[in-house]
Protein backbone atom coordinates (compact mmCIF):
# COMPACT_ATOMS: atom_id res chain seq x y z
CA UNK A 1 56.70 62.76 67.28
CA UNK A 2 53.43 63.87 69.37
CA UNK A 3 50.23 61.74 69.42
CA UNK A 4 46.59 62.94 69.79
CA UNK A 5 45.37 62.21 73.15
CA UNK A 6 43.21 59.08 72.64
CA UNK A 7 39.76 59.37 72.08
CA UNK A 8 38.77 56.24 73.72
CA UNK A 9 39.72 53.18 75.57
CA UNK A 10 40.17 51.09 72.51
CA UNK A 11 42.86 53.62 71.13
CA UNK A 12 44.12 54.19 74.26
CA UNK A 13 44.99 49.83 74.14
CA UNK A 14 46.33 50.61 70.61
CA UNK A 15 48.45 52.95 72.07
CA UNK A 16 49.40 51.41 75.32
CA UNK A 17 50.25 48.01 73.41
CA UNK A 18 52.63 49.64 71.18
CA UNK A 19 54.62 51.06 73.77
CA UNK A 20 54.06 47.34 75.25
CA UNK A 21 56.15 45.65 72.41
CA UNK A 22 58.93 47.99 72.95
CA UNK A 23 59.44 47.03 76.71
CA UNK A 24 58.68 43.47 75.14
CA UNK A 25 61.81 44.55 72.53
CA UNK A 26 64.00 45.86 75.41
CA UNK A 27 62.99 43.05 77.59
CA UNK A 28 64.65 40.81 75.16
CA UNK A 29 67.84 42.64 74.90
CA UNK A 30 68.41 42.51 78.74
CA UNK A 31 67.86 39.04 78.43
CA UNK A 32 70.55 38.60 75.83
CA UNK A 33 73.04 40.37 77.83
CA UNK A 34 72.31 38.30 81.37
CA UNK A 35 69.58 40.47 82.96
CA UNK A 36 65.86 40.69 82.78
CA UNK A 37 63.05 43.18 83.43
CA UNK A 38 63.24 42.73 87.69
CA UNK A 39 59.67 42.00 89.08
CA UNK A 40 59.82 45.43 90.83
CA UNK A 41 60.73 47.31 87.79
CA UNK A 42 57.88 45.26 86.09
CA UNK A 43 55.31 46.48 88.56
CA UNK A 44 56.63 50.10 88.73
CA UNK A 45 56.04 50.15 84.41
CA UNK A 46 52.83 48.88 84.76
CA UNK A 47 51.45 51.29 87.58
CA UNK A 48 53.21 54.21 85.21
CA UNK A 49 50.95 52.81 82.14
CA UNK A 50 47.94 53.29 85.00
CA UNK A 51 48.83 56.67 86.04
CA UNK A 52 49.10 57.54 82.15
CA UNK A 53 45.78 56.23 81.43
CA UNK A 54 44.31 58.23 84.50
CA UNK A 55 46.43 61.19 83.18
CA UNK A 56 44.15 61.14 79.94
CA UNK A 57 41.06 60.79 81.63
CA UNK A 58 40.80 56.81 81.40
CA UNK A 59 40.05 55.98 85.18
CA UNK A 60 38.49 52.96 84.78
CA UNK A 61 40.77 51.80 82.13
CA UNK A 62 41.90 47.74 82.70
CA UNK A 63 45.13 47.54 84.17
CA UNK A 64 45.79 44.31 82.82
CA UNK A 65 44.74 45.11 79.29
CA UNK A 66 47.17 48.15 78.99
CA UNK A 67 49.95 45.98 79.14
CA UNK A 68 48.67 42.87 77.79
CA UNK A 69 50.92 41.84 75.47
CA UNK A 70 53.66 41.79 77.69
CA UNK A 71 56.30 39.15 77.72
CA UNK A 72 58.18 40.12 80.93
């Protein structure tokens, strides 16, 4: 499947929090088998959703609101 480039920051959040819940999703099957999201994996995901965002032209994107709705 291929995606439009976002428009603006708002999609950009609808985007980002999407792929969000499925780290959230895969965050709960690691717990169900014993393991966890580590912190340092945590971080690296989150500067990856950054670098993204930058990718697309979002520089001053919020780090914190591109990954939000994270449970891990």
């Amino acid at each position: 499947m291929f995606l439009l480039q976002p428009s603006d920051p708002a999609s950009l959040y609808v985007l980002t929090q999407a792929a969000t819940e499925e780290f959230n999703v895969l965050d709960e099957e690691f717990v169900a088998a014993g393991s966890g999201i580590e912190t340092v994996a945590r971080e690296w995901i989150c500067e990856e959703f950054r670098f993204v965002a930058s990718a697309y032209g979002f520089t001053s994107a919020d780090a914190e609101e591109l990954t939000a709705g994270r449970d891990w």
